[in-house]
N, C-alpha and C. Protein backbone atom coordinates (compact mmCIF):
# COMPACT_ATOMS: atom_id res chain seq x y z
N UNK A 1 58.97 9.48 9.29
CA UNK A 1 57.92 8.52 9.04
C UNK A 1 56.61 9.13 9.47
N UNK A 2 55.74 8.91 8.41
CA UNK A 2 54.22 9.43 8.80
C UNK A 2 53.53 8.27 9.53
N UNK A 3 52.64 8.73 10.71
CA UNK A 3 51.92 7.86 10.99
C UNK A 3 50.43 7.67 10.49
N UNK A 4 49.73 6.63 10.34
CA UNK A 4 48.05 7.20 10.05
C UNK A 4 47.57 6.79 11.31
N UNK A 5 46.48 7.16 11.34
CA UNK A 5 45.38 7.22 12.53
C UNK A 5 44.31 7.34 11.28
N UNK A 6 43.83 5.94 11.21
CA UNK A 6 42.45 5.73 10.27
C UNK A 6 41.33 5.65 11.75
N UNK A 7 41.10 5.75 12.79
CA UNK A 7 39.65 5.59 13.50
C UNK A 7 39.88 6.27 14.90
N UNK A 8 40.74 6.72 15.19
CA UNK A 8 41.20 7.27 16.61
C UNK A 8 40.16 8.15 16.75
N UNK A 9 39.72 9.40 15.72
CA UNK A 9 39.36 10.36 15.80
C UNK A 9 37.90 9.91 16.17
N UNK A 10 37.19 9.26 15.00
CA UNK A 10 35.92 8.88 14.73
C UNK A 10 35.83 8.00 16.17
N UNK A 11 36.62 7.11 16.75
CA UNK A 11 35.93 6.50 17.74
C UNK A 11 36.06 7.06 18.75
N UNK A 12 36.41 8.38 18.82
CA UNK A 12 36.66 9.12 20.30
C UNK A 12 35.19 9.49 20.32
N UNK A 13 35.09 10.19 19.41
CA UNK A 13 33.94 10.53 19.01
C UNK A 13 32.45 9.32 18.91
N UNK A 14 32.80 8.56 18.80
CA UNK A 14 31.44 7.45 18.50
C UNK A 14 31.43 7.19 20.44
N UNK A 15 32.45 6.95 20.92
CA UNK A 15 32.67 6.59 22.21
C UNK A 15 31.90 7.47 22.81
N UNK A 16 31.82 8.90 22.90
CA UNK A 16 30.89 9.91 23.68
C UNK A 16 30.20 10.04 23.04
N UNK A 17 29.77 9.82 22.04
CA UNK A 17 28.14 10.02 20.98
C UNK A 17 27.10 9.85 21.93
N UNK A 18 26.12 10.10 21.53
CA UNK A 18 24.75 9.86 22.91
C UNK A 18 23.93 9.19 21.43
N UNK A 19 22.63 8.23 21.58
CA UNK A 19 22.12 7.76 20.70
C UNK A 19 21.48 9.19 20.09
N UNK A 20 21.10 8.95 18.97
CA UNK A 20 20.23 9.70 18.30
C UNK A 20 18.87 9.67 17.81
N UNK A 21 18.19 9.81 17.74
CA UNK A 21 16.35 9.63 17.24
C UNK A 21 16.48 9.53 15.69
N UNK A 22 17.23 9.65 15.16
CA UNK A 22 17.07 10.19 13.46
C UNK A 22 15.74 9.24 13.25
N UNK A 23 15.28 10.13 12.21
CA UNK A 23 14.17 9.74 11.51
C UNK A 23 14.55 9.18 10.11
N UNK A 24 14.30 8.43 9.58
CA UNK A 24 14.76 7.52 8.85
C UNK A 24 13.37 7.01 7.53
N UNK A 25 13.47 7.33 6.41
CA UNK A 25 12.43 6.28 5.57
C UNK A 25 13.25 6.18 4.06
N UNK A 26 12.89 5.59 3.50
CA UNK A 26 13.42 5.08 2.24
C UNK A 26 12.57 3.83 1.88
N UNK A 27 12.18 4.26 0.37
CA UNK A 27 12.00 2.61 -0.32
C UNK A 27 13.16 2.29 -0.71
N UNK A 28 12.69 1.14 -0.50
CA UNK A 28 13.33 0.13 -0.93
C UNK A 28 13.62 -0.77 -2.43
N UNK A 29 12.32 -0.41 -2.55
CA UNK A 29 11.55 -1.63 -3.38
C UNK A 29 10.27 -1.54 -3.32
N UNK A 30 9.68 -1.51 -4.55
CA UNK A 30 8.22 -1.66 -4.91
C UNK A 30 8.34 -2.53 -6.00
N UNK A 31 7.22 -3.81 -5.82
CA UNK A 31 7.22 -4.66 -6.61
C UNK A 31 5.82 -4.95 -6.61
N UNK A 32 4.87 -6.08 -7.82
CA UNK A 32 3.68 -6.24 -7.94
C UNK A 32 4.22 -7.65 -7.33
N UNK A 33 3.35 -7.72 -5.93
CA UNK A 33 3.50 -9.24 -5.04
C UNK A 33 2.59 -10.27 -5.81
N UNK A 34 1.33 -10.00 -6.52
CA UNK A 34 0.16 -10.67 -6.92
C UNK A 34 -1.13 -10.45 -7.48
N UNK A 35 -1.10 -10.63 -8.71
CA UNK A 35 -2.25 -10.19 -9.72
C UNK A 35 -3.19 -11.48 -10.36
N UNK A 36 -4.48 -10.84 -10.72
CA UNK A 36 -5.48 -11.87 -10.84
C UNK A 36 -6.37 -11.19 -11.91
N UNK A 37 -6.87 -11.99 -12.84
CA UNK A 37 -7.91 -10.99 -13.34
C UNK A 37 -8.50 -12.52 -14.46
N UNK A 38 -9.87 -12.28 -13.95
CA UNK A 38 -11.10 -13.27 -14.53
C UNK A 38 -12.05 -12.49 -15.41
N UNK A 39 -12.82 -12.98 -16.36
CA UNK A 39 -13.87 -12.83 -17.13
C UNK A 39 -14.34 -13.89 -17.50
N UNK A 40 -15.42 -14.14 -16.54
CA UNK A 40 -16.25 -15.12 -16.39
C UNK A 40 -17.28 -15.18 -17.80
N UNK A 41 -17.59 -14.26 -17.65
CA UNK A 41 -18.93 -14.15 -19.75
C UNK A 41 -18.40 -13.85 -20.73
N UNK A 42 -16.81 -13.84 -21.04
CA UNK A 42 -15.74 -14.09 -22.32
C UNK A 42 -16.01 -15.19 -22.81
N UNK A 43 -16.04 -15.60 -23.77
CA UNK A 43 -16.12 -14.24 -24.95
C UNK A 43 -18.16 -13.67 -25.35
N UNK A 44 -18.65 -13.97 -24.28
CA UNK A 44 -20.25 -13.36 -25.10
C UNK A 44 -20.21 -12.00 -24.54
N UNK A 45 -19.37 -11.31 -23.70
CA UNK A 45 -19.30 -10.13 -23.19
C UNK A 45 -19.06 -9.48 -24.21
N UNK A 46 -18.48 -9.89 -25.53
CA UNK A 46 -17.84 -9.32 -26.26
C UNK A 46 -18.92 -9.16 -27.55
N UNK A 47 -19.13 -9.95 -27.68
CA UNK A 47 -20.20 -10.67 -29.04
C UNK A 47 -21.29 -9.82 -28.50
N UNK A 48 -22.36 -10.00 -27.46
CA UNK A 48 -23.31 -9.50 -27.04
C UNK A 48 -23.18 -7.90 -27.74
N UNK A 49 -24.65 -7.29 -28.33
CA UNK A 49 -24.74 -6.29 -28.51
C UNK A 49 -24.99 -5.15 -27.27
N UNK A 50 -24.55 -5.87 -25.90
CA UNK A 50 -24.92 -4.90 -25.05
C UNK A 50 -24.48 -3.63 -25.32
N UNK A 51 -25.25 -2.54 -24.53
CA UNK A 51 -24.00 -1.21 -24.26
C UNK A 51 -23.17 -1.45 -23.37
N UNK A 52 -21.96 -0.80 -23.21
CA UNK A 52 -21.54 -1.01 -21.85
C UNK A 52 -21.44 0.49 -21.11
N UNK A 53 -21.88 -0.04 -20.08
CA UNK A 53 -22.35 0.94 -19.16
C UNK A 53 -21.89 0.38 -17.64
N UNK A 54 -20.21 0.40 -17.15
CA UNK A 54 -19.63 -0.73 -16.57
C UNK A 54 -19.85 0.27 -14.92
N UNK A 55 -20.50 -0.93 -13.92
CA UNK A 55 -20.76 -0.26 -12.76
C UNK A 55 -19.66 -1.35 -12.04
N UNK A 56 -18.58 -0.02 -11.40
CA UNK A 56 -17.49 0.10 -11.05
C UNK A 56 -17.20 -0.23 -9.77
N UNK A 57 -16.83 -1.58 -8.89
CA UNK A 57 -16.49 -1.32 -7.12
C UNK A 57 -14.77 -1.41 -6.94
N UNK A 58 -14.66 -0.35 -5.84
CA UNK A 58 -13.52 -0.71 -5.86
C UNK A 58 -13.05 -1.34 -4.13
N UNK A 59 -12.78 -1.89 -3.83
CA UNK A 59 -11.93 -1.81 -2.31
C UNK A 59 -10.70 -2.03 -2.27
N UNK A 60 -10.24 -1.62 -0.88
CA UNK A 60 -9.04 -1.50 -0.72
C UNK A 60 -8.51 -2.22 0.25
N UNK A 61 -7.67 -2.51 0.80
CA UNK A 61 -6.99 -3.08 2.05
C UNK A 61 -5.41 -2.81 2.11
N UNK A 62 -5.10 -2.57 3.31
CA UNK A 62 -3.32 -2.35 3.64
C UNK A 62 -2.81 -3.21 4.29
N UNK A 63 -2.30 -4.04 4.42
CA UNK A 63 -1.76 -4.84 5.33
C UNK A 63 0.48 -4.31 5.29
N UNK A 64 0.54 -4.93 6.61
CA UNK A 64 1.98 -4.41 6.84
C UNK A 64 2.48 -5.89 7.42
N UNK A 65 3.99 -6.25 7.13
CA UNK A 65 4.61 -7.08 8.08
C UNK A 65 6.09 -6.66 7.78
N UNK A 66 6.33 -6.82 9.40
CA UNK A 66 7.92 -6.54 10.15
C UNK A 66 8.73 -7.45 9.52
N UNK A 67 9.94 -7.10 8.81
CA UNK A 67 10.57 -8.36 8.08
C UNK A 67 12.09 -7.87 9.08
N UNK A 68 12.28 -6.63 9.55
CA UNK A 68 13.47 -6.62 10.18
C UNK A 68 12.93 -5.94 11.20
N UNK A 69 14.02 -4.85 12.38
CA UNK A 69 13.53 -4.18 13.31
C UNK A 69 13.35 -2.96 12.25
N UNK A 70 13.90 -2.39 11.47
CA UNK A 70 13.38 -1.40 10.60
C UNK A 70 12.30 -1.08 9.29
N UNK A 71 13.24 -2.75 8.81
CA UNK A 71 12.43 -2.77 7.56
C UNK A 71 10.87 -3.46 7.79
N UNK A 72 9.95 -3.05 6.50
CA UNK A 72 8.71 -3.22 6.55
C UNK A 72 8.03 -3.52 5.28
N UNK A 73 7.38 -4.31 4.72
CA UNK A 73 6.66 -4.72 3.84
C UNK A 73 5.55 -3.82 3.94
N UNK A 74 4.99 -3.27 3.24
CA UNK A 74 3.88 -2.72 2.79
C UNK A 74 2.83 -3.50 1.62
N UNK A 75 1.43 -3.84 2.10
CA UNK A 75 0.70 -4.25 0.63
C UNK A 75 -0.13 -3.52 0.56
N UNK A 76 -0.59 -3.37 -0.33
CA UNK A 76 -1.78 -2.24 -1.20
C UNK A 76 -2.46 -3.64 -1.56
N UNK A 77 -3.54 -3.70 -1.47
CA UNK A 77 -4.85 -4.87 -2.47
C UNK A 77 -5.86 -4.18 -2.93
N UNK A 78 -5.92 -4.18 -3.84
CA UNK A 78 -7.13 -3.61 -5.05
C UNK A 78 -7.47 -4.53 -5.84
N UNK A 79 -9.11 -4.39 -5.03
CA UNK A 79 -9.72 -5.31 -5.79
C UNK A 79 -10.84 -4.71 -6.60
N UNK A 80 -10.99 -4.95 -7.86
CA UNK A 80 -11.84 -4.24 -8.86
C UNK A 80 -12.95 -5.34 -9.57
N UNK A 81 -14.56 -4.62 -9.31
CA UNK A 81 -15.23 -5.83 -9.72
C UNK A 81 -16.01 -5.19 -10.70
N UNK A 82 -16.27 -5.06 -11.96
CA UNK A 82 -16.97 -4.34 -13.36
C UNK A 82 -18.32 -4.91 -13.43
N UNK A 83 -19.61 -4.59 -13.39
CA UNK A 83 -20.35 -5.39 -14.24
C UNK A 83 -20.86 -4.61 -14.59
N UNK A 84 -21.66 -5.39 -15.98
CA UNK A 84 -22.64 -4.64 -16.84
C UNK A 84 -23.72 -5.10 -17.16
N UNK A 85 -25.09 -4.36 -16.83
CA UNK A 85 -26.13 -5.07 -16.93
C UNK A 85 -26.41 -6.21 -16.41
N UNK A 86 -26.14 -5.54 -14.89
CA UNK A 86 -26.04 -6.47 -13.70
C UNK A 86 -25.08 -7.35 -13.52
N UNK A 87 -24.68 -8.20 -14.55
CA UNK A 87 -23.47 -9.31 -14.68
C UNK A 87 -22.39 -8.74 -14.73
N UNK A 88 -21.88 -9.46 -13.98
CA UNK A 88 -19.90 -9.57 -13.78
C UNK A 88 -18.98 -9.36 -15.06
N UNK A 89 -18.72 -8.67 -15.46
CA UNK A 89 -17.83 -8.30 -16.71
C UNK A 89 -16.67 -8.85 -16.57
N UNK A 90 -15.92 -8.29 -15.48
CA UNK A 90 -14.35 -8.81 -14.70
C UNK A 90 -14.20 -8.56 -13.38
N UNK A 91 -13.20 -9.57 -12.99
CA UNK A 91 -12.93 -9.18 -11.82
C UNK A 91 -11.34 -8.96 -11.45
N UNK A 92 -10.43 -8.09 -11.14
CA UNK A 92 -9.38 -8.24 -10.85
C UNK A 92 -8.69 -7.84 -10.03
N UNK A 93 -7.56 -8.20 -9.20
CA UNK A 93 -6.98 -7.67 -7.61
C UNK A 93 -5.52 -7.78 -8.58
N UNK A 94 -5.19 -6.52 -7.52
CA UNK A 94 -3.54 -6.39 -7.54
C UNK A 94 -2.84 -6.19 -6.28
N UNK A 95 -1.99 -6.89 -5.88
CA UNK A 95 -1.48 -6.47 -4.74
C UNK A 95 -0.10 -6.03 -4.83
N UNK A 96 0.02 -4.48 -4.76
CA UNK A 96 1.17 -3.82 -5.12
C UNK A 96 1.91 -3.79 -3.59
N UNK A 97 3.05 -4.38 -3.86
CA UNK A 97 3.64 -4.04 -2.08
C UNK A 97 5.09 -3.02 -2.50
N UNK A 98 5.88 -2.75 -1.24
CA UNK A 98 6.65 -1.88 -1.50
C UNK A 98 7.54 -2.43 0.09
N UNK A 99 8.91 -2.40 -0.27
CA UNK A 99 9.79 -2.90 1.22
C UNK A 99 10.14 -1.06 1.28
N UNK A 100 10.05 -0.70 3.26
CA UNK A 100 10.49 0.69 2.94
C UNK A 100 11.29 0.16 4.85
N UNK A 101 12.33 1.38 4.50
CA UNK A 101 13.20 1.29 5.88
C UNK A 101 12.52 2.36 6.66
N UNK A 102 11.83 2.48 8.02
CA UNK A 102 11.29 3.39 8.80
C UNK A 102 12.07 3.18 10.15
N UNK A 103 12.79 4.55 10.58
CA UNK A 103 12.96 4.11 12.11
C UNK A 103 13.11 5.79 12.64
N UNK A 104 13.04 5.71 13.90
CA UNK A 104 12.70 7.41 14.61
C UNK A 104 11.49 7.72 14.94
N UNK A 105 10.69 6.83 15.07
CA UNK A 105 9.37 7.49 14.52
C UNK A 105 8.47 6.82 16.11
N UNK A 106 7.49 7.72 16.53
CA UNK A 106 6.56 7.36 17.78
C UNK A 106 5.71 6.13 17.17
N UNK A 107 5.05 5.15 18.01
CA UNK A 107 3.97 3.96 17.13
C UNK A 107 2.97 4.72 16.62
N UNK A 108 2.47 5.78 16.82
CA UNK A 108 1.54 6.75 16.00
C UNK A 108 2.36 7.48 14.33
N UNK A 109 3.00 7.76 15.13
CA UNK A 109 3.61 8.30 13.73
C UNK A 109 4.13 7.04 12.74
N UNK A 110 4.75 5.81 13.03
CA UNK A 110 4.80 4.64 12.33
C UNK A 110 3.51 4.09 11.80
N UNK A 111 2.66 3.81 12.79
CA UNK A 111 1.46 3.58 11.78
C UNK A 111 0.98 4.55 10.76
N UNK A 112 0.84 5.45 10.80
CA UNK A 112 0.30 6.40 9.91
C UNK A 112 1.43 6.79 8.64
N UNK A 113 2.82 6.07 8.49
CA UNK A 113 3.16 6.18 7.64
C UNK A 113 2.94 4.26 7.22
N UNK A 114 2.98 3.90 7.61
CA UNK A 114 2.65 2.48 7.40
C UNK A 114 0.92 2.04 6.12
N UNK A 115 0.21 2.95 7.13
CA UNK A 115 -1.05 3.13 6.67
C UNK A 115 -1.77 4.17 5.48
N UNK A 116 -0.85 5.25 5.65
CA UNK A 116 -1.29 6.20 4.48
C UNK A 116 -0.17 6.90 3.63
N UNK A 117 0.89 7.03 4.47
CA UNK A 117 2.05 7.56 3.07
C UNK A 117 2.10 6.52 2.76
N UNK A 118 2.83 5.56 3.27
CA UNK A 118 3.65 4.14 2.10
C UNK A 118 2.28 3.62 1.19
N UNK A 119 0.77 3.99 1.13
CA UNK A 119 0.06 3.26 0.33
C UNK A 119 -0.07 4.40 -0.75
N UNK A 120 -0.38 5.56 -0.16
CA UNK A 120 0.06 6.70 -1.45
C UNK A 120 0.77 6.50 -2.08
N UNK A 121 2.46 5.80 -2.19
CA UNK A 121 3.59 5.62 -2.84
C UNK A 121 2.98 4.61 -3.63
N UNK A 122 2.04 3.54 -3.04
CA UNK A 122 1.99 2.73 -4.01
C UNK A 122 1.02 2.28 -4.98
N UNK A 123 -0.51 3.35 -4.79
CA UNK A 123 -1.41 3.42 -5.09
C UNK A 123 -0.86 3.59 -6.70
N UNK A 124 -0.03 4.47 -7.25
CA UNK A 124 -0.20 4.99 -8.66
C UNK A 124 0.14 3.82 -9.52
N UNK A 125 1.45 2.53 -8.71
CA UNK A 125 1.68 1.66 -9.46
C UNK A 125 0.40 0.60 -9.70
N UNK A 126 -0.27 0.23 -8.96
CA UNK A 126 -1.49 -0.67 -8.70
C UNK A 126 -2.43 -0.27 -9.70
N UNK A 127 -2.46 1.05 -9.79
CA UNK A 127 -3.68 1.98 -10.37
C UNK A 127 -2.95 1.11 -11.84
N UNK A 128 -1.78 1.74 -12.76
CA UNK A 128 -1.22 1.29 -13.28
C UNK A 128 -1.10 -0.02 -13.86
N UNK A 129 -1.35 -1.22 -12.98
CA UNK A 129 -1.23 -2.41 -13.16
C UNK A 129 -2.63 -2.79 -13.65
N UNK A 130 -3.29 -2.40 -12.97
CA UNK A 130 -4.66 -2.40 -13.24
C UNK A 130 -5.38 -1.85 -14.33
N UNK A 131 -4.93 -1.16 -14.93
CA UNK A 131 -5.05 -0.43 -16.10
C UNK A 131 -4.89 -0.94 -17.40
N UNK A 132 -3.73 -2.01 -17.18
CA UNK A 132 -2.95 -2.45 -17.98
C UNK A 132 -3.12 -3.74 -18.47
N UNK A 133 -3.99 -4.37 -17.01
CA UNK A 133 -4.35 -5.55 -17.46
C UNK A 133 -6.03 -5.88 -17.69
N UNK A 134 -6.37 -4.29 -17.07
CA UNK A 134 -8.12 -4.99 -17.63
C UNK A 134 -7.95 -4.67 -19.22
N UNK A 135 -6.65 -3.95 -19.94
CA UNK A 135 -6.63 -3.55 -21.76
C UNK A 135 -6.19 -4.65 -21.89
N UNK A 136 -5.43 -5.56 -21.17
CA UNK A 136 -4.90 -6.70 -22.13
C UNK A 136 -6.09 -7.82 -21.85
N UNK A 137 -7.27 -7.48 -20.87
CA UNK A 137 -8.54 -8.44 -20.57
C UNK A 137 -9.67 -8.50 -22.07
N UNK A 138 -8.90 -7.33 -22.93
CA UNK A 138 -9.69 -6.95 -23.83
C UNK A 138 -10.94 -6.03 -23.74
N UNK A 139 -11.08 -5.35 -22.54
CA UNK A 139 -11.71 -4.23 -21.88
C UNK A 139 -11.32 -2.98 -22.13
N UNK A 140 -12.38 -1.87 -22.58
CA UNK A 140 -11.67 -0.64 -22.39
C UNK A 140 -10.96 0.14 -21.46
N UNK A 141 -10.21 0.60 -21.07
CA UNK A 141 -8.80 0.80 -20.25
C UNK A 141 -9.55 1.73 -18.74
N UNK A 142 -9.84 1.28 -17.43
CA UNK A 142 -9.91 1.60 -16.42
C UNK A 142 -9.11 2.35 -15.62
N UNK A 143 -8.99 3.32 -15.40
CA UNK A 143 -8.34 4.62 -14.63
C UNK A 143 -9.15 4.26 -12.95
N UNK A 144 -8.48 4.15 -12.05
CA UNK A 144 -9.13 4.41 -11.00
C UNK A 144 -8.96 5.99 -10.13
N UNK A 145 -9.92 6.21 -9.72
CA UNK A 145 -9.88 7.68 -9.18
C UNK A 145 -8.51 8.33 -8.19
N UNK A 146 -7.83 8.89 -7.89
CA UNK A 146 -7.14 9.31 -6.31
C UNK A 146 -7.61 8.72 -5.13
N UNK A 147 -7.11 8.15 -4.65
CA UNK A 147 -7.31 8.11 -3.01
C UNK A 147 -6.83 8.87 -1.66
N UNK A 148 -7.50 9.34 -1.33
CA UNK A 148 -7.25 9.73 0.18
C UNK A 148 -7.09 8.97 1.32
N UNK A 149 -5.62 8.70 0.92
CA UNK A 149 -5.23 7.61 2.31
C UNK A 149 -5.31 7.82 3.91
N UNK A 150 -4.96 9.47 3.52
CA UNK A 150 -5.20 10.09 5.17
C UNK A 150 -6.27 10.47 5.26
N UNK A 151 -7.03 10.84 4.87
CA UNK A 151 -8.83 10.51 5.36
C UNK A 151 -9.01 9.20 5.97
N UNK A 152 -8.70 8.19 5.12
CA UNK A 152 -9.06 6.87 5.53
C UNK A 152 -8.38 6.18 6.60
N UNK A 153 -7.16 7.10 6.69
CA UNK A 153 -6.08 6.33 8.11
C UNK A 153 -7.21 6.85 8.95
N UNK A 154 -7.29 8.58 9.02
CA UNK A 154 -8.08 9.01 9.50
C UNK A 154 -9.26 8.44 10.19
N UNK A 155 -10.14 7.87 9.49
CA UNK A 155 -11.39 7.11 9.79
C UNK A 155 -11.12 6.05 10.46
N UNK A 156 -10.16 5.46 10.02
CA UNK A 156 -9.75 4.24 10.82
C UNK A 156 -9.12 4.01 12.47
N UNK A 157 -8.62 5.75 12.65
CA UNK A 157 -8.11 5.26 14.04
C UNK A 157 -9.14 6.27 15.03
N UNK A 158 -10.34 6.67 14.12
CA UNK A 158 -11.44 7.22 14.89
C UNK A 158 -11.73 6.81 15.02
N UNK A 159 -12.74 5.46 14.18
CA UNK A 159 -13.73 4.44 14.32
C UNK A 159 -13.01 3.57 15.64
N UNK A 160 -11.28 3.30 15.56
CA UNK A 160 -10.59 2.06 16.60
C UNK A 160 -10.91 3.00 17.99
N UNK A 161 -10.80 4.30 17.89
CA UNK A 161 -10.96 5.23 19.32
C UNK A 161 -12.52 5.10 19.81
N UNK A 162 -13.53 5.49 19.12
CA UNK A 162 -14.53 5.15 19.07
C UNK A 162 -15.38 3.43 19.51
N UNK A 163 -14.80 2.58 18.87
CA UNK A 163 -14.73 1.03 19.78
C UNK A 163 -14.55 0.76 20.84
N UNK A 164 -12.88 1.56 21.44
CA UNK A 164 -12.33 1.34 22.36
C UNK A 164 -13.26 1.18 23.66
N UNK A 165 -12.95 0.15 24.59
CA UNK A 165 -13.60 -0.38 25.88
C UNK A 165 -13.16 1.39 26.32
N UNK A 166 -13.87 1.80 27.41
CA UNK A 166 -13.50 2.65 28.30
C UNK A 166 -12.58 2.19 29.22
N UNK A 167 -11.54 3.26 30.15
CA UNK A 167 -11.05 3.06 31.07
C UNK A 167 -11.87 2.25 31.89
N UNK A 168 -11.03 1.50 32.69
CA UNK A 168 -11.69 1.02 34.08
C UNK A 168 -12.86 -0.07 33.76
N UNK A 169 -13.27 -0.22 31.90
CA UNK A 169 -14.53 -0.88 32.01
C UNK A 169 -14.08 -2.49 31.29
N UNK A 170 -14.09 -3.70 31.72
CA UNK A 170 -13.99 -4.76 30.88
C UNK A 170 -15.05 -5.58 29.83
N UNK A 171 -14.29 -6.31 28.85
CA UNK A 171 -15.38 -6.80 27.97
C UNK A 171 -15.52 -8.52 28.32
């Protein structure tokens, strides 16, 4: 008669294991959380013999929330405002989010993937969305430029170092 031993081995082994640090990321999931898009002077935007000559803003924002001890929501918000000849052409936001699993990682090194890789991942879909719906706004088709997320993490935890109260000093 054969015997099996299905876990003897593995739990001798899990039993003296020491924890491990592994570093850990994966999406999950990227999905469009919330899209918007207005044209307030439709249809004379259209009719009007203006030229168009569309002066372009863009901003950005990242926001993050903890949905597990690993997992993490990521949002991208892009908000895009067109006008021409001073007036508002369109206006439209996309908020591209993305669920990603992160664990191993120092709170420096978590934020900065929080803040500038996971928005890189999701910048191209947003860009995308956005593209797609100022052509179906009946607008000629908007490309937004590359972003440099790590510049901008960058700036961001200079400017927070830069704020910072000094040692020893209260506000």
């Amino acid at each position: 008669m054969t015997e099996e031993n299905t876990g003897g081995a593995a739990q001798a082994a899990a039993g003296n294991a020491e924890p491990t640090n592994e570093r850990v990321f994966r999406i999950q999931r990227v999905y469009l959380k919330d899209v918007s898009f207005e044209s307030p002077r439709t249809p004379s935007v259209f009719v009007n013999n203006a030229t168009w000559k569309p002066e372009v803003q863009v901003h950005l924002n990242t926001d993050k929330e903890v949905l597990d001890n690993d997992l993490y929501e990521v949002t991208l918000v892009l908000t895009v405002t067109v006008k021409n000849e001073g007036e508002t052409a369109y206006l439209t936001e996309v908020k591209q989010s993305g669920l990603f699993t992160i664990k191993g990682l120092d709170d420096a090194s978590l934020n900065g993937m929080l803040y500038s890789f996971c928005p890189n991942i999701l910048f191209p879909f947003g860009r995308q969305a956005i593209a797609d719906i100022v052509m179906r706004g009946g607008f000629p088709q908007l490309l937004l430029d590359p972003v440099n997320f790590d510049a901008l993490y960058a700036q961001h935890v200079e400017s927070a170092r830069q704020n910072a109260p000094a040692p020893g000093t209260s506000q």
